[in-house]
Protein backbone atom coordinates (compact mmCIF):
# COMPACT_ATOMS: atom_id res chain seq x y z
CA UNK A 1 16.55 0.66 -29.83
CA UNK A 2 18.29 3.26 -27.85
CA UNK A 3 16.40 6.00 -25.86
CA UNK A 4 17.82 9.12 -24.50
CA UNK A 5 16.83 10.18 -21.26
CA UNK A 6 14.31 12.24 -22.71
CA UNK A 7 12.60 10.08 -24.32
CA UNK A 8 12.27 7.41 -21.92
CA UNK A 9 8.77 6.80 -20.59
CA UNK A 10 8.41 7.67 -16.63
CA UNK A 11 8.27 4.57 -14.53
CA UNK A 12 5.33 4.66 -12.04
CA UNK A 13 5.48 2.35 -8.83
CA UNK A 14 3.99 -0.71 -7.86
CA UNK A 15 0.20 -0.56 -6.79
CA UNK A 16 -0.42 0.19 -2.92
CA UNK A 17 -1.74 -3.01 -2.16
CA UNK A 18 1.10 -4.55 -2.87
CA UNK A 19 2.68 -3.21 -0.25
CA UNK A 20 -0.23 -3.12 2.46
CA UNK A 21 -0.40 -7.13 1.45
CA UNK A 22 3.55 -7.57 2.03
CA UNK A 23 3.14 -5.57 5.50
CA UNK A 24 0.07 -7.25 6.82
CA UNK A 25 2.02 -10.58 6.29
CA UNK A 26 4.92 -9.62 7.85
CA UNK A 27 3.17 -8.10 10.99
CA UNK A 28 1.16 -11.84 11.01
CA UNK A 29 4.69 -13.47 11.04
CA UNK A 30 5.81 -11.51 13.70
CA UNK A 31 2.71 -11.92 15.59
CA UNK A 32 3.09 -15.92 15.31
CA UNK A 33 7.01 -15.77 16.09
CA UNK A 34 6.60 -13.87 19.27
CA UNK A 35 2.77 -15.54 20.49
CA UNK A 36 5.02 -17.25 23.52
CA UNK A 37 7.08 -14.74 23.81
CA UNK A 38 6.52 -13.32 27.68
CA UNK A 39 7.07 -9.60 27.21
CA UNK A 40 6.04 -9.34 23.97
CA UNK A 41 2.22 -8.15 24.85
CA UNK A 42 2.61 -4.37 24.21
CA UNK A 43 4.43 -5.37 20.62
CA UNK A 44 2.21 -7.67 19.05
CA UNK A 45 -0.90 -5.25 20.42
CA UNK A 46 0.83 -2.42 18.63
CA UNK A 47 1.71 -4.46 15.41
CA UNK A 48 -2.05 -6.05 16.07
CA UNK A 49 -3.24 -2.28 15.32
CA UNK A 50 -0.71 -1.73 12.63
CA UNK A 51 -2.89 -4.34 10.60
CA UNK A 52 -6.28 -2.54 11.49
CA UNK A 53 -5.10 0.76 10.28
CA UNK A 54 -3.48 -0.86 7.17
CA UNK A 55 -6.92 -2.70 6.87
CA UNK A 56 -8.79 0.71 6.82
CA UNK A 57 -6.53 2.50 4.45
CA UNK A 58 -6.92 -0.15 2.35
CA UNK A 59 -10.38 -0.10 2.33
CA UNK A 60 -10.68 3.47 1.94
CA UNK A 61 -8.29 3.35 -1.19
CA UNK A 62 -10.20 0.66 -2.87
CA UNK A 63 -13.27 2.77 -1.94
CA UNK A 64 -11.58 5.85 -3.61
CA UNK A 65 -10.22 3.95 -6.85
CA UNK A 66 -13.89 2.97 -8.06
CA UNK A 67 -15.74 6.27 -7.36
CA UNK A 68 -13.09 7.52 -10.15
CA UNK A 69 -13.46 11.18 -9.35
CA UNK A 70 -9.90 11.46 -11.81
CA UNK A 71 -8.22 10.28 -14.68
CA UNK A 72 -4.80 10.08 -15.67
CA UNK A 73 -3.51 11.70 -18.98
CA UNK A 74 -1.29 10.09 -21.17
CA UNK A 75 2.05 12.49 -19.40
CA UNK A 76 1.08 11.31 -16.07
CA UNK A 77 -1.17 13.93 -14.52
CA UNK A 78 -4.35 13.52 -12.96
CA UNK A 79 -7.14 15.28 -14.40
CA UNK A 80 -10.56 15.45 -11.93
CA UNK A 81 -13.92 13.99 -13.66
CA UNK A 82 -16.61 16.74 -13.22
């Protein structure tokens, strides 16, 4: 079946914890690679509070995402639940 551009459905992108999960490994990696490292103190410390912030947006996200305060309509928008 061919679609025109029009008529193709939007594509949306993947879901943010996808992404906090790929980073939080990565920064562990890291962390691991350079643990004998000398010099490498003021890195891993920064990278080591990388994964607490990602931790708390996380956790705020998840936290937003089942209060459900919207909804999304079928074109994409978000609609607020009253």
């Amino acid at each position: 079946m061919n679609f025109h551009d029009s008529e193709k459905p939007q594509l949306g992108c993947s879901p943010y914890c996808v992404h906090i999960s790929a980073r939080v490994c990565e920064l562990c990696e890291a962390i691991k690679r350079n643990a004998t490292e000398s010099g490498k103190h003021n890195q891993i410390k920064l990278w080591a509070a990388e994964i607490q912030y990602l931790n708390e947006m996380d956790r705020m996200l998840r936290r937003v995402e089942a209060e459900k305060t919207w909804v999304e309509e079928k074109d994409g928008t978000l609609k607020e639940v009253e």
